[in-house]
Protein backbone atom coordinates (compact mmCIF):
# COMPACT_ATOMS: atom_id res chain seq x y z
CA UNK A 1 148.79 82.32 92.36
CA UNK A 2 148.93 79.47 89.58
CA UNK A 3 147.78 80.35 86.08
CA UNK A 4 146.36 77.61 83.78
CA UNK A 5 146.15 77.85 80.16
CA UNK A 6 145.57 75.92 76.90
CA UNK A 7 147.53 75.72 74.10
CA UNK A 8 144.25 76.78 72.27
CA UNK A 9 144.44 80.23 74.48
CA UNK A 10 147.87 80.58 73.81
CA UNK A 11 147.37 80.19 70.09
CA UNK A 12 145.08 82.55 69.98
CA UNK A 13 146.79 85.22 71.98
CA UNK A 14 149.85 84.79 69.55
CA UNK A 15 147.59 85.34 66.45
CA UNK A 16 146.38 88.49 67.94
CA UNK A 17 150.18 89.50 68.71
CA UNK A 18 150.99 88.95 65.22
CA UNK A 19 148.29 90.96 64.57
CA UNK A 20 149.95 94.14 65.94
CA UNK A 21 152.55 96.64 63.70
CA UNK A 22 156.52 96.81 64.34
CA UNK A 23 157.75 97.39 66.96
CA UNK A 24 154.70 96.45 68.91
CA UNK A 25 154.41 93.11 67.40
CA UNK A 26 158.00 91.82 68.50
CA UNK A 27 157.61 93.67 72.36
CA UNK A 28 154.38 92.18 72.64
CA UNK A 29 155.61 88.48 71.83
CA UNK A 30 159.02 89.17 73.83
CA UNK A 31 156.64 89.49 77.04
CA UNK A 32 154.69 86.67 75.93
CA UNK A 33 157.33 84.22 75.72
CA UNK A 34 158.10 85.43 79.23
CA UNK A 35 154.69 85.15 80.25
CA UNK A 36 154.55 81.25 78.97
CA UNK A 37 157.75 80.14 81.38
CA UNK A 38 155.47 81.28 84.10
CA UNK A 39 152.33 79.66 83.74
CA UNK A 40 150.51 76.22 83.87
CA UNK A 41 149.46 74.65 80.49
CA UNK A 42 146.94 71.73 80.32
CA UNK A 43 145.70 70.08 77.09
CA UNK A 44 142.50 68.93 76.72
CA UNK A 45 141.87 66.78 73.43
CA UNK A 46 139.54 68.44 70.89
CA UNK A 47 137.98 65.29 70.46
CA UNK A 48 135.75 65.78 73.65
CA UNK A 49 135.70 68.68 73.46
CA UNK A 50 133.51 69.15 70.51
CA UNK A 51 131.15 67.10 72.05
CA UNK A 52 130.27 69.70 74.60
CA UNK A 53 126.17 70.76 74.04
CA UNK A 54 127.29 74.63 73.17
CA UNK A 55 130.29 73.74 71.14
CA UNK A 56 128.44 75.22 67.86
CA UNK A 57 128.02 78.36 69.78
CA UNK A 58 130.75 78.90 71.61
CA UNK A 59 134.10 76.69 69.98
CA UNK A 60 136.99 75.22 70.52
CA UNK A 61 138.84 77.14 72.89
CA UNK A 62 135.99 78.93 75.11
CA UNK A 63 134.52 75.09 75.14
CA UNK A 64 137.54 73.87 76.41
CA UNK A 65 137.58 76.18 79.00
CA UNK A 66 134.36 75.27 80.14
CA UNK A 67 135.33 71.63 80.55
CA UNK A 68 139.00 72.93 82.11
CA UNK A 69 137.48 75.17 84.83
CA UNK A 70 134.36 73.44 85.63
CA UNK A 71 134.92 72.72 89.78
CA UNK A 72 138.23 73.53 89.43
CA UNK A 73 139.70 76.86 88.21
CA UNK A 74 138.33 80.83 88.31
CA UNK A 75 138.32 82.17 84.97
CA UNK A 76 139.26 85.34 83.73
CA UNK A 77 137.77 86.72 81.25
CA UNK A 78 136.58 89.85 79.07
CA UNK A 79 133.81 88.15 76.76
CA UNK A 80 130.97 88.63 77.93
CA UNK A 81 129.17 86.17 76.35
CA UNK A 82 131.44 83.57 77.50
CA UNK A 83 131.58 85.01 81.03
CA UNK A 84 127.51 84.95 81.91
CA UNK A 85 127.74 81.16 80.18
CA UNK A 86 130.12 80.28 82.42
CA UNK A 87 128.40 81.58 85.49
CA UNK A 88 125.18 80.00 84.10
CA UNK A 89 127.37 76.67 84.02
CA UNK A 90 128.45 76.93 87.16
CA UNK A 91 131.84 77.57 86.44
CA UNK A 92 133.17 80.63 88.86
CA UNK A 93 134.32 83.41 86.71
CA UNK A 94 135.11 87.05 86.55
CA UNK A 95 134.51 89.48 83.71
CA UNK A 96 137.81 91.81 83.66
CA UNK A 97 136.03 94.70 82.46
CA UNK A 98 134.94 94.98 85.62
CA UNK A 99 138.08 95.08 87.15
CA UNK A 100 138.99 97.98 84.79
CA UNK A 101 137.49 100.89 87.07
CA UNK A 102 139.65 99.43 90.00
């Protein structure tokens, strides 16, 4: 299995790591170091992507992964908002929560 990301998702995974108390904070960004040697990163220029219709509503990153996935990738996520926009979009998508209960 290949996993794509953004340098926009990985920012904002690393602000919510920081985010976290010692020693929590410093296992959580040891993993995700590891976790960034493993995966697929493509950059999409924020240029067009603020041009996309819903960029007011939804922003920078979640646009970006509508414009990333579209055709192309399943995302994963937990937002819910994001995740019936996305299906709405056409964009195939699951919503972890439900994977929770599994």
């Amino acid at each position: 299995m290949k996993v794509i990301t953004t340098p926009n998702i990985l920012t904002e995974v690393n602000s919510l790591a920081n985010q976290l108390k010692e020693p929590e904070r410093r296992e959580c960004l040891n993993i995700f170091a590891e976790l960034i040697s493993q995966i697929t990163e493509e950059y999409i220029d924020s240029k067009l992507v603020k041009q996309h219709p819903e960029f007011s509503r939804f922003g920078l990153t979640d646009c970006g992964i509508m414009i990333l996935a579209k055709d192309k990738y399943l995302v994963l996520t937990e937002d819910l908002k994001l995740h019936l926009y996305l299906k709405a979009y056409g964009v195939d998508t699951i919503n972890f929560n439900n994977l929770r209960s599994l």
